[in-house]
C-alpha atoms as a PDB file:
ATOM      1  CA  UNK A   1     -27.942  -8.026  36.352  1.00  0.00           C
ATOM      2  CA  UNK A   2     -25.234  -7.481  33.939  1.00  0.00           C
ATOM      3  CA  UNK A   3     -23.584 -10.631  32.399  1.00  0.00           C
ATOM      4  CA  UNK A   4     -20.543 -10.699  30.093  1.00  0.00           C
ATOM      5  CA  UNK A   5     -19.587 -13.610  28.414  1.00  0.00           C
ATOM      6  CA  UNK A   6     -15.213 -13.885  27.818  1.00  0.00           C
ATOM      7  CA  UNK A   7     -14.303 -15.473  24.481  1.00  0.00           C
ATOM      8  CA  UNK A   8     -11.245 -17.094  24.046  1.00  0.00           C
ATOM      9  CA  UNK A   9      -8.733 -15.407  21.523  1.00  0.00           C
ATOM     10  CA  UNK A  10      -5.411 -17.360  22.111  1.00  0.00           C
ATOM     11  CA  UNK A  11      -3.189 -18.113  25.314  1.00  0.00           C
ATOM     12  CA  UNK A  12      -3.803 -15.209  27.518  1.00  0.00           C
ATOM     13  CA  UNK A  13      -5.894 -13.335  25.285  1.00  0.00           C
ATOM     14  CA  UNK A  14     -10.136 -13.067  25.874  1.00  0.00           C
ATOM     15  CA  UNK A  15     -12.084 -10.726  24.290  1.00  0.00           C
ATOM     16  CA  UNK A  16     -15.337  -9.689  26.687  1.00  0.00           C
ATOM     17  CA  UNK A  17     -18.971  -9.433  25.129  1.00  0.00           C
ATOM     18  CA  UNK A  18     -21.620  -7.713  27.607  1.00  0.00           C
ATOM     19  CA  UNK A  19     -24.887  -9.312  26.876  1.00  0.00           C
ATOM     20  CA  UNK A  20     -27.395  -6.884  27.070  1.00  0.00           C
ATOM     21  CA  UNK A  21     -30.301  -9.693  26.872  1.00  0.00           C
ATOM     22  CA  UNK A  22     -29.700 -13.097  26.937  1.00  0.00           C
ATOM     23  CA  UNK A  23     -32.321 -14.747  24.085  1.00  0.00           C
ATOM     24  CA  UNK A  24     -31.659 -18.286  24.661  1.00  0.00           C
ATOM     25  CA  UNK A  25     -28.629 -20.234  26.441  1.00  0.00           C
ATOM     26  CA  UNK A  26     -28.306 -24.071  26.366  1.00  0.00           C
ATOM     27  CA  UNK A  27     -26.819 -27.036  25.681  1.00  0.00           C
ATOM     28  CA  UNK A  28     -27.686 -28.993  22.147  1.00  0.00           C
ATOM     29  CA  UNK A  29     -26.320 -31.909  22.430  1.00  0.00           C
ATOM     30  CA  UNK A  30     -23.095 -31.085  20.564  1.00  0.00           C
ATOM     31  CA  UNK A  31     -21.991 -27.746  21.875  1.00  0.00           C
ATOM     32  CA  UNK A  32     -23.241 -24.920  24.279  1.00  0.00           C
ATOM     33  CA  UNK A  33     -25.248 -22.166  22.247  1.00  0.00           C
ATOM     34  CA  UNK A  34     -25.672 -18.680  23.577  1.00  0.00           C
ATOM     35  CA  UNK A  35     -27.948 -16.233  21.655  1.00  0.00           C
ATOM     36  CA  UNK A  36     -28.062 -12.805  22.896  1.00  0.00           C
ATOM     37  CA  UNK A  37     -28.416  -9.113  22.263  1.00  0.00           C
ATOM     38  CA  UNK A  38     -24.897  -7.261  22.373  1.00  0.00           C
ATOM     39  CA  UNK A  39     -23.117  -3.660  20.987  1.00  0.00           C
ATOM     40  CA  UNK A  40     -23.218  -5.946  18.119  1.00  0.00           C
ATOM     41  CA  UNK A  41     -26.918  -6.159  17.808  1.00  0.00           C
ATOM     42  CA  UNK A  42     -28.293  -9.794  17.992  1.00  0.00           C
ATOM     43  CA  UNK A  43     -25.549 -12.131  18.422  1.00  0.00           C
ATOM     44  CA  UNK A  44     -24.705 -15.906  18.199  1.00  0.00           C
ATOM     45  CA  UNK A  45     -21.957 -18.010  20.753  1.00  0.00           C
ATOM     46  CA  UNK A  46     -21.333 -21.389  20.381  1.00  0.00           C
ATOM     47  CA  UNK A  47     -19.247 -23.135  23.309  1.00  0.00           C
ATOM     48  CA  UNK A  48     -18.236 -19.628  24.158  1.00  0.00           C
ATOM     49  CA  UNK A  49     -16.924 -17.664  20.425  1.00  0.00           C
ATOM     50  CA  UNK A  50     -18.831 -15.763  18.546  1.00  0.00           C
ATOM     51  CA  UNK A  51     -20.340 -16.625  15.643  1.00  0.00           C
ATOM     52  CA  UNK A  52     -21.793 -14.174  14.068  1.00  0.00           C
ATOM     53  CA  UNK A  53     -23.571 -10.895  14.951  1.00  0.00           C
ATOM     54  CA  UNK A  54     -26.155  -9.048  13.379  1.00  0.00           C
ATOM     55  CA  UNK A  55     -23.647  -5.954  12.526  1.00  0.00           C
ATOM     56  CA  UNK A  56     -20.736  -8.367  11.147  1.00  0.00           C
ATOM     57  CA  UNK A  57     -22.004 -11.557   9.438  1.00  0.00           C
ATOM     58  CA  UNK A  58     -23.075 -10.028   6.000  1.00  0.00           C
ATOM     59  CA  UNK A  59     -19.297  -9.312   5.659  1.00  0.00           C
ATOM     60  CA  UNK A  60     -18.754 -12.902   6.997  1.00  0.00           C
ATOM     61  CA  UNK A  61     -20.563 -14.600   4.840  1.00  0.00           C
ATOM     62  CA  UNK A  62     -19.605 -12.531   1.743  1.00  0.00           C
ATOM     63  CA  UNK A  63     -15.912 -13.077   1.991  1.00  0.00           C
ATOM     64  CA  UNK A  64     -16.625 -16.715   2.606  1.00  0.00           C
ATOM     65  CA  UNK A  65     -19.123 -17.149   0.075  1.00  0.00           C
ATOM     66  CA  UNK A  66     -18.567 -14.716  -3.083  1.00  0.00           C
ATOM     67  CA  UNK A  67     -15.047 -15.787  -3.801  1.00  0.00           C
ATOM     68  CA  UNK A  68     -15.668 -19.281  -4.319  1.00  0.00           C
ATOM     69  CA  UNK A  69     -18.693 -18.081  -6.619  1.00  0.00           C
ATOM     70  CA  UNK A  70     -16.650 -16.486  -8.481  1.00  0.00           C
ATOM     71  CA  UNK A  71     -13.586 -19.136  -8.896  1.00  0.00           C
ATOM     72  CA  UNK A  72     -16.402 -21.621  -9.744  1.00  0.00           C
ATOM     73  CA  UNK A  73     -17.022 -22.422 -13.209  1.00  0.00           C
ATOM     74  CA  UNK A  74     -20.520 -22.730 -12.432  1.00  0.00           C
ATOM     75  CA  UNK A  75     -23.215 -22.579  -9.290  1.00  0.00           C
ATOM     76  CA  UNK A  76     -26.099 -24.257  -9.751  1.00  0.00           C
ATOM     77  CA  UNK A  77     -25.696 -26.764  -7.038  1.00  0.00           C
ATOM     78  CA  UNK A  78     -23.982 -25.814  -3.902  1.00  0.00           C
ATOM     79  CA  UNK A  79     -23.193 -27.827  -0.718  1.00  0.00           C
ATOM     80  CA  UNK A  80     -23.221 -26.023   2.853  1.00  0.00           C
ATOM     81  CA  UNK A  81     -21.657 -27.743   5.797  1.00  0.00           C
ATOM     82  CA  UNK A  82     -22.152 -26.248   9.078  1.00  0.00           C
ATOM     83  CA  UNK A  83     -23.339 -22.391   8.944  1.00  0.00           C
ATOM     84  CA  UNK A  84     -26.195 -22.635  11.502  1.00  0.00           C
ATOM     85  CA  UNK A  85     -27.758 -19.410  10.348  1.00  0.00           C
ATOM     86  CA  UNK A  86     -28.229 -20.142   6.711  1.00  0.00           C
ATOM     87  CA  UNK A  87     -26.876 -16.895   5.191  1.00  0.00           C
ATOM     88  CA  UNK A  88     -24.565 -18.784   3.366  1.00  0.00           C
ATOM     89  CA  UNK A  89     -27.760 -20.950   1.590  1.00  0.00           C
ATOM     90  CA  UNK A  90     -29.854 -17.807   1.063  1.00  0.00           C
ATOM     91  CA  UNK A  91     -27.113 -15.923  -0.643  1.00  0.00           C
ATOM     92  CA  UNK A  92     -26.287 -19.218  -2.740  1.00  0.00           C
ATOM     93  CA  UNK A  93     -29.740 -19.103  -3.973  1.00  0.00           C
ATOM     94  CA  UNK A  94     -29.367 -15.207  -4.659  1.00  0.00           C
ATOM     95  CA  UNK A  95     -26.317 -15.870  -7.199  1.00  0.00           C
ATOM     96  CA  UNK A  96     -28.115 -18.212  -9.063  1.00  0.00           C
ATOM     97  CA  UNK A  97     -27.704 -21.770  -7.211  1.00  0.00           C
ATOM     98  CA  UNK A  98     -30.521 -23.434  -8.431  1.00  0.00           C
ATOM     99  CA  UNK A  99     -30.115 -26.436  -5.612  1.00  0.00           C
ATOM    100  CA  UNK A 100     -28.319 -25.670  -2.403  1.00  0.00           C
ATOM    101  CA  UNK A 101     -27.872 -28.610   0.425  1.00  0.00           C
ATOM    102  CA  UNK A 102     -26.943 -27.605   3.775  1.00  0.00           C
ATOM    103  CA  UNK A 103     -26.009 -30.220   6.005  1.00  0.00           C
ATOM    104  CA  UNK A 104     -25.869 -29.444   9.707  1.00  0.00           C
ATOM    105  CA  UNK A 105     -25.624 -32.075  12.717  1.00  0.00           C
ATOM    106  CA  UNK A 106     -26.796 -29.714  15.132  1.00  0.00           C
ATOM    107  CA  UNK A 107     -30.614 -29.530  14.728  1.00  0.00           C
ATOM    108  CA  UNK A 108     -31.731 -27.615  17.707  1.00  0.00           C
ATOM    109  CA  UNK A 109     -28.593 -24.820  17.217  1.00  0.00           C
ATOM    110  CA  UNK A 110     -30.226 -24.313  13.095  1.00  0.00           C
ATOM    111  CA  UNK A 111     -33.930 -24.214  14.947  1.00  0.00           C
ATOM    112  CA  UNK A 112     -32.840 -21.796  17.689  1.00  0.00           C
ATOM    113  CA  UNK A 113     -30.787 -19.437  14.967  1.00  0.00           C
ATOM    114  CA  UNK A 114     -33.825 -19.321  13.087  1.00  0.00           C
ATOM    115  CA  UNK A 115     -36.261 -18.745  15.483  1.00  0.00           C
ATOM    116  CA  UNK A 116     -34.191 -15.862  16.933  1.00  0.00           C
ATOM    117  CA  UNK A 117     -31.582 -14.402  14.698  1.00  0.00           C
ATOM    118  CA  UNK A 118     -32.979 -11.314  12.380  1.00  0.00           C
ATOM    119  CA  UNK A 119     -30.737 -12.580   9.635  1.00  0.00           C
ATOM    120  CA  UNK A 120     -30.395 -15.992   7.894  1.00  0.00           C
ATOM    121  CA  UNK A 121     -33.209 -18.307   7.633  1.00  0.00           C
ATOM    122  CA  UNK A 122     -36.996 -17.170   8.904  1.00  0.00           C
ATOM    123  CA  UNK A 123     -38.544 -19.896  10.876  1.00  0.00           C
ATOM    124  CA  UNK A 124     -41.151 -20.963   7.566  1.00  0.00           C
ATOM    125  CA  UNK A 125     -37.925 -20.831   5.569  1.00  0.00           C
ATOM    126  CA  UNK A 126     -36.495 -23.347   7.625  1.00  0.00           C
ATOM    127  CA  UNK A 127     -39.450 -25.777   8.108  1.00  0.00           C
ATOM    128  CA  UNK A 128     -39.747 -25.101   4.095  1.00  0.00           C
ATOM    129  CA  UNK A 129     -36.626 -26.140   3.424  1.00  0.00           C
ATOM    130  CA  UNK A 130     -36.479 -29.278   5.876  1.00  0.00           C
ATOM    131  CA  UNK A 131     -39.627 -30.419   4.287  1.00  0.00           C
ATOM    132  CA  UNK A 132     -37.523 -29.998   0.487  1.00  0.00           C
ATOM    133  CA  UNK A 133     -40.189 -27.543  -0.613  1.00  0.00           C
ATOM    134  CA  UNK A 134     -37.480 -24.840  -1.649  1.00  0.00           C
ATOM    135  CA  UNK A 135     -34.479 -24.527  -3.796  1.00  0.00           C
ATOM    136  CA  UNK A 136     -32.507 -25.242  -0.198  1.00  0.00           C
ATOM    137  CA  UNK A 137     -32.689 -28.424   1.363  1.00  0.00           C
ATOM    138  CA  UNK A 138     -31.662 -28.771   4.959  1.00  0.00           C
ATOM    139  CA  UNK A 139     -30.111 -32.450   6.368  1.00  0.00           C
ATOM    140  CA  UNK A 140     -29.462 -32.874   9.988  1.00  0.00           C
ATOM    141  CA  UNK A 141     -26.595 -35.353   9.118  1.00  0.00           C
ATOM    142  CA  UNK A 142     -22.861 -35.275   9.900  1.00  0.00           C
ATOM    143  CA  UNK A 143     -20.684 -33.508   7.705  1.00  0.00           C
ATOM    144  CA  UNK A 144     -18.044 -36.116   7.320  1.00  0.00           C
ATOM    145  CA  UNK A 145     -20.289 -39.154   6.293  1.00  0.00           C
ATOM    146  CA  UNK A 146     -22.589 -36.497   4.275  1.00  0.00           C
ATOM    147  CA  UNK A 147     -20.063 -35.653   2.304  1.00  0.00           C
ATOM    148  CA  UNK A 148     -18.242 -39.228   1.451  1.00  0.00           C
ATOM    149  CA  UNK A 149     -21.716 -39.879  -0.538  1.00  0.00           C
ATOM    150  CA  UNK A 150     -21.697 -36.767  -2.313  1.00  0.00           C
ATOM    151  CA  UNK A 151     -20.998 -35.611  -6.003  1.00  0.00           C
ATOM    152  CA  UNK A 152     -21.188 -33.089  -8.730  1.00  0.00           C
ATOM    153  CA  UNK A 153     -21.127 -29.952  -6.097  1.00  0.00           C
ATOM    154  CA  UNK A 154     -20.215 -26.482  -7.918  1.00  0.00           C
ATOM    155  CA  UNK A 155     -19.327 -25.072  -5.054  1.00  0.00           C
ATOM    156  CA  UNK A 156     -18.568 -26.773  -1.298  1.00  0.00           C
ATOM    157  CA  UNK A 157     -18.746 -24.262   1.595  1.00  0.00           C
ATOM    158  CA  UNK A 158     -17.281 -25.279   4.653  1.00  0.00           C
ATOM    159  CA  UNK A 159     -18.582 -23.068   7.594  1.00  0.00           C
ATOM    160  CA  UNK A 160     -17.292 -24.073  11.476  1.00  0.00           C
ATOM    161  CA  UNK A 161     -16.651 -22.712  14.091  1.00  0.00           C
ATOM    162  CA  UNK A 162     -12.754 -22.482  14.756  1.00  0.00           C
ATOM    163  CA  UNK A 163     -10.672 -25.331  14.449  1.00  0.00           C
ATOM    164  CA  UNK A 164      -9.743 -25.968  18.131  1.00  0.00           C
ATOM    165  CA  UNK A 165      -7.031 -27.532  19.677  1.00  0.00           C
ATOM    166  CA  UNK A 166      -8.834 -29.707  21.612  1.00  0.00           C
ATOM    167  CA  UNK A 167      -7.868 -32.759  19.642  1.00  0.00           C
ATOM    168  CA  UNK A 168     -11.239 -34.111  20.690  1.00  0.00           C
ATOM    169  CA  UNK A 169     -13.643 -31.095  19.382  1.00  0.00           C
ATOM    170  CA  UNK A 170     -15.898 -33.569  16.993  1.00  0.00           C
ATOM    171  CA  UNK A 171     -15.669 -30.915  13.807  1.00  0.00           C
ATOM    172  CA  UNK A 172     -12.109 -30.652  14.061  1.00  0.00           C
ATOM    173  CA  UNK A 173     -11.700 -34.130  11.252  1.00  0.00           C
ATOM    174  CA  UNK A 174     -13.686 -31.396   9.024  1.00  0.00           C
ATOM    175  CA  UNK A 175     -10.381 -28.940   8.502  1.00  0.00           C
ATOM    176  CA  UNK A 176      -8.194 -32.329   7.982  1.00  0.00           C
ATOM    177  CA  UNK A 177      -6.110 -33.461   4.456  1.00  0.00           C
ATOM    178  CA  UNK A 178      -8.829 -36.114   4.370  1.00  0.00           C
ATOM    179  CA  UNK A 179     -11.631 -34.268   4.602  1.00  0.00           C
ATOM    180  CA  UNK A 180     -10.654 -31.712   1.983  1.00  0.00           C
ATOM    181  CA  UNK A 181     -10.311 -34.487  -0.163  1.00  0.00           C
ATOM    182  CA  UNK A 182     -13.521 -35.636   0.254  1.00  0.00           C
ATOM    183  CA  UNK A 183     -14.872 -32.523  -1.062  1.00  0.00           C
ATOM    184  CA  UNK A 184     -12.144 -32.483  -3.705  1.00  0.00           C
ATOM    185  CA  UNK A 185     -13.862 -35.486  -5.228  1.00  0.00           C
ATOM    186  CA  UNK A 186     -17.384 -34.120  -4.649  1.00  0.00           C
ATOM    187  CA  UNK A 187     -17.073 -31.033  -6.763  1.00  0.00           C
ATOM    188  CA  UNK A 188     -17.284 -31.708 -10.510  1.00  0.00           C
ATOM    189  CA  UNK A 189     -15.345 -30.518 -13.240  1.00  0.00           C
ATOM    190  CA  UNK A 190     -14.610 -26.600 -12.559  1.00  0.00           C
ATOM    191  CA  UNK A 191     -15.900 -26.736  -9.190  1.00  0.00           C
ATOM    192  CA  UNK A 192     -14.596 -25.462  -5.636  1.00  0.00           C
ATOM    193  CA  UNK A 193     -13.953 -25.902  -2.336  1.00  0.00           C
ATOM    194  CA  UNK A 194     -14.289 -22.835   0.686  1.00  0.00           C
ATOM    195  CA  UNK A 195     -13.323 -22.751   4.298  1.00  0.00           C
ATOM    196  CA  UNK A 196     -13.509 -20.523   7.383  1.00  0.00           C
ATOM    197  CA  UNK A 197      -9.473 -20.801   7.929  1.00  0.00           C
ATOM    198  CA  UNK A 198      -8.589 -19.095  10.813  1.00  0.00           C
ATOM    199  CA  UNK A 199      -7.111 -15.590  11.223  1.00  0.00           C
ATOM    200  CA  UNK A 200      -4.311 -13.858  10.035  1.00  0.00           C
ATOM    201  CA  UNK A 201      -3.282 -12.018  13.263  1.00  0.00           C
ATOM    202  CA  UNK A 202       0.316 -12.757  14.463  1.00  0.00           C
ATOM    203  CA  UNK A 203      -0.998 -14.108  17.599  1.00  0.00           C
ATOM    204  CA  UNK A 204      -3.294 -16.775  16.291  1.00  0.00           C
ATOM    205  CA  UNK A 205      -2.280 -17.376  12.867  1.00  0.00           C
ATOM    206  CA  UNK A 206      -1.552 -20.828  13.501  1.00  0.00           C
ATOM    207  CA  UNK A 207      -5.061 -22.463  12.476  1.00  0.00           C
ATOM    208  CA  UNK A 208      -4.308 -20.286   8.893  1.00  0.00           C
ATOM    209  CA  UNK A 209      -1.216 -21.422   8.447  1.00  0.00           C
ATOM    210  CA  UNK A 210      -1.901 -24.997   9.096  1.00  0.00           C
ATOM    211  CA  UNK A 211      -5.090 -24.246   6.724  1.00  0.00           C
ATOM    212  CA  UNK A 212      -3.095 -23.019   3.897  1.00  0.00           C
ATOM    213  CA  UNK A 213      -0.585 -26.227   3.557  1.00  0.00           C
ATOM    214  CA  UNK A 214      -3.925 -28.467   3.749  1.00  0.00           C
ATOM    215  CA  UNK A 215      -5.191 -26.631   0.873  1.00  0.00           C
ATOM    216  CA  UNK A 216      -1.881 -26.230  -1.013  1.00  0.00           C
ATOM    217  CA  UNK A 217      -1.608 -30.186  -0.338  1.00  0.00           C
ATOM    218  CA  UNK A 218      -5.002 -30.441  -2.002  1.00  0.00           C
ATOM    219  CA  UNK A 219      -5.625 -28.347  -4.652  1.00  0.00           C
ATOM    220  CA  UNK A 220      -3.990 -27.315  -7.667  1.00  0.00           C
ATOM    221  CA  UNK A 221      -5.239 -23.743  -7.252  1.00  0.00           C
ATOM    222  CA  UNK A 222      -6.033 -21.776  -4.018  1.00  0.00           C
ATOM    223  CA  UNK A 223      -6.877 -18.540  -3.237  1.00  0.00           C
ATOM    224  CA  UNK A 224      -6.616 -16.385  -0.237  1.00  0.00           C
ATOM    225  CA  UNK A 225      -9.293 -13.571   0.578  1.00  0.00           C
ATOM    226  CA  UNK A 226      -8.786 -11.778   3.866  1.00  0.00           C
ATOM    227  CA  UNK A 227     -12.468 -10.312   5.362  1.00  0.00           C
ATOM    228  CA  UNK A 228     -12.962  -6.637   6.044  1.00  0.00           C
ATOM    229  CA  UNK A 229     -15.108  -7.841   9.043  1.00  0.00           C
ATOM    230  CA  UNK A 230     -12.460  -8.280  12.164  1.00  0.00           C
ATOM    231  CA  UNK A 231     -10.124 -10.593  11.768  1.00  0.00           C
ATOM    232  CA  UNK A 232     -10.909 -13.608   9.809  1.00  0.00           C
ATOM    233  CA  UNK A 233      -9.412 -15.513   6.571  1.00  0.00           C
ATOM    234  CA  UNK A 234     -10.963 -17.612   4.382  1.00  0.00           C
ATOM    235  CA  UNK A 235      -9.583 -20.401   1.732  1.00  0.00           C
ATOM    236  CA  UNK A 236     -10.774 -21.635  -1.726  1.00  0.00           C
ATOM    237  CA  UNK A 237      -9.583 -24.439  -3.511  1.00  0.00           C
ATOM    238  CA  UNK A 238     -10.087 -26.033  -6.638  1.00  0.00           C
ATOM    239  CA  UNK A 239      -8.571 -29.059  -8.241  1.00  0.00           C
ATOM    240  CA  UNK A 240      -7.497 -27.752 -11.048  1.00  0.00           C
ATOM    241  CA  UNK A 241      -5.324 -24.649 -12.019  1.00  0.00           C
ATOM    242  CA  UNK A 242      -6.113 -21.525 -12.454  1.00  0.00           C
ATOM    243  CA  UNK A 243      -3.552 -19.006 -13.616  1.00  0.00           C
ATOM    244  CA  UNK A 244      -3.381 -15.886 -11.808  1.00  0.00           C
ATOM    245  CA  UNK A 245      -6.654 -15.962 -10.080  1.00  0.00           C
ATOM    246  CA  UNK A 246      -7.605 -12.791  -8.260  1.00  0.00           C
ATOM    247  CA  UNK A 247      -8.263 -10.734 -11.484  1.00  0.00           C
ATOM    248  CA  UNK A 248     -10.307 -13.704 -12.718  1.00  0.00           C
ATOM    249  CA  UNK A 249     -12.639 -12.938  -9.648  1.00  0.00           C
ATOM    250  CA  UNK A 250     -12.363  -9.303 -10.377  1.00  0.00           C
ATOM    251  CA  UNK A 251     -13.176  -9.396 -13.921  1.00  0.00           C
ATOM    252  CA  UNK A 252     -16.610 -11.818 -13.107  1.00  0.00           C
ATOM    253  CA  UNK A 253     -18.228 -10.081 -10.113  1.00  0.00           C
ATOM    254  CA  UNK A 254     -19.541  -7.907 -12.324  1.00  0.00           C
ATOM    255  CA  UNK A 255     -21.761 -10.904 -14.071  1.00  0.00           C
ATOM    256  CA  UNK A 256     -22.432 -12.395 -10.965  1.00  0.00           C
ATOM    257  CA  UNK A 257     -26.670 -12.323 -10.307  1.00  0.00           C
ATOM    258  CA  UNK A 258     -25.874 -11.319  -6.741  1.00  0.00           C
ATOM    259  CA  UNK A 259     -24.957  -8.358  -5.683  1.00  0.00           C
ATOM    260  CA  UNK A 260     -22.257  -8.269  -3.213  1.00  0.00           C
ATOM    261  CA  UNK A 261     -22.900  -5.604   0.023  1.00  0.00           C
ATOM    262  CA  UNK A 262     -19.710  -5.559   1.423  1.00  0.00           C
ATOM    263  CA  UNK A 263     -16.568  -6.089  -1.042  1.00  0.00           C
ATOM    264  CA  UNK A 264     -15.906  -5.175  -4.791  1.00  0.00           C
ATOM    265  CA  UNK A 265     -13.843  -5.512  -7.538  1.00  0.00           C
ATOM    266  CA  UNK A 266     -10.586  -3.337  -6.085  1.00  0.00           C
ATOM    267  CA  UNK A 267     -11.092  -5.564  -2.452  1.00  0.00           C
ATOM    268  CA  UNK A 268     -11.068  -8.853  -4.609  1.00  0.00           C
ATOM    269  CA  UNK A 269      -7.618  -7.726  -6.207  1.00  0.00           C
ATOM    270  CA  UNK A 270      -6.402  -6.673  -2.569  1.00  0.00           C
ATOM    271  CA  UNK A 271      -7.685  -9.083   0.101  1.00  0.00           C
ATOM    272  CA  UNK A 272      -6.289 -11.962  -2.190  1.00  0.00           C
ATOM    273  CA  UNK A 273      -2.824 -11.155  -1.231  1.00  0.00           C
ATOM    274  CA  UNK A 274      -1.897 -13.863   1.662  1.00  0.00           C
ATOM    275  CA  UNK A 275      -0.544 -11.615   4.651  1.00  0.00           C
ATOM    276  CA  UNK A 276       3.171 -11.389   4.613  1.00  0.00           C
ATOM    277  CA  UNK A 277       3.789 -13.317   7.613  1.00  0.00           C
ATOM    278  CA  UNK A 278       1.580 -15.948   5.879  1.00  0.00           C
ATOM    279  CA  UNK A 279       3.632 -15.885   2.796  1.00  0.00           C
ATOM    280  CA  UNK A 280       7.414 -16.001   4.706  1.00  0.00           C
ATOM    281  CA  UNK A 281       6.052 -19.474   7.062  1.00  0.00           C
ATOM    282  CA  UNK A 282       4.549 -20.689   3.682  1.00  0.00           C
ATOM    283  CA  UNK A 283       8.202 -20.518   1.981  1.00  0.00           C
ATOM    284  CA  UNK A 284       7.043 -18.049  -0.823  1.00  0.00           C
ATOM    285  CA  UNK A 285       9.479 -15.411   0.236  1.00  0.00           C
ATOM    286  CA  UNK A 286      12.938 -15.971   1.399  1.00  0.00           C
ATOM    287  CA  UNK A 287      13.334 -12.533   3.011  1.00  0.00           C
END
């Protein structure tokens, strides 16, 4: 029987997934999970958007991840908030983190990712790391309160799914001014902030834009990096400033321990550019 599932893009806009094989469907608790086998290879839905797939999320998580690495002054302990899968901790621990702490509040979604997906944690990585027997430690915890108690973070990845606007969606208060603070005051000296911020496209660039006066509101320096992998934008922020920052990242991938799949130096100097929509709403341009 062939089953699609429609994801919602923006008003009047789905984009339809046929599900070749249908790994595991349910509700957690907190949000309706879908794993299944697509064009995409093996691919993860929560509460009906994708995720990640095993073709796409190593650009994903690179464009999320690598920038902030690189804006950081240092990485030896990183925070993770959300990012079921765990690629985010694993390549963390690849660039030299030598603690990463990923706090999730949805314990069967991480146990069902890593039983199933073919990329992020194994099943023994997970238990390993639940049980604090590896450099990543996982805490089913919420985000928000997680957070509050937390300090002297090098880097603070944010990984959600989209900001909705369903005022009610429970990780929505983890895109908020206050919650960016929160982390602003959990990184130490040098350190960073990253978010998933929405999507560039003219007709769903709202979450972005909204995203990128948060930030601005924030932090005294923020960059923009735009992922090669479909549509999506990601923000880093750090309290202090940082002249001219997209050849800073250029100039240090090089030194970085991990090796970076899916962008380089020349996509670090062009991806950092804010789209020019972005930069007209944002009042940089008066044209």
């Amino acid at each position: 029987m062939t089953r699609w599932l429609h994801e919602p893009l923006a008003p009047g806009l789905r984009r339809s997934w046929l599900l070749d094989e249908v790994l595991w469907a349910g509700d957690t608790g907190f949000q309706h999970v879908v794993i299944a086998r697509t064009e995409q290879g093996v691919t993860l839905f929560c509460d009906g958007e994708r995720q990640s797939s095993e073709l796409g999320q190593l650009a994903y998580h690179e464009a999320l991840l690598v920038p902030a690495l690189l804006l950081a002054e240092r990485v030896e302990r990183v925070l993770v908030v959300g990012s079921s899968e765990g690629v985010v901790s694993q390549l963390a621990v690849a660039a030299g983190a030598r603690t990463v702490d990923h706090v999730d509040i949805d314990r069967e979604c991480v146990r069902r990712c890593a039983e199933l997906l073919p990329y992020g944690y194994s099943a023994a990585e997970l238990a390993a790391a639940e049980r604090g027997d590896s450099p990543v430690r996982v805490h089913y915890a919420d985000g928000w309160d997680f957070v509050a108690a937390a300090s002297g973070f090098d880097v603070i990845v944010v990984d959600l799914p989209d900001e909705r606007d369903n005022q009610t969606a429970q990780h929505n208060r983890l895109y908020g001014v206050e919650f960016l603070r929160r982390c602003a005051h959990a990184v130490r000296d040098g350190g960073v902030v990253t978010s998933q911020a929405g999507c560039p496209t003219l007709w769903r660039n709202a979450g972005l834009l909204r995203a990128w006066r948060r930030f601005h509101s924030v932090f005294g320096t923020v960059v923009y990096y735009g992922s090669d992998e479909h549509e999506w934008a990601f923000l880093s922020g750090r309290p202090d400033l940082v002249p001219d920052p997209a050849p800073r990242l250029a100039g240090r991938l090089a030194a970085l321990p991990y090796r970076p799949a899916t962008l380089d130096a020349p996509a670090l100097l062009a991806r950092t550019l804010p789209p020019l929509a972005l930069r007209r709403a944002a009042g940089w341009l008066t044209g």
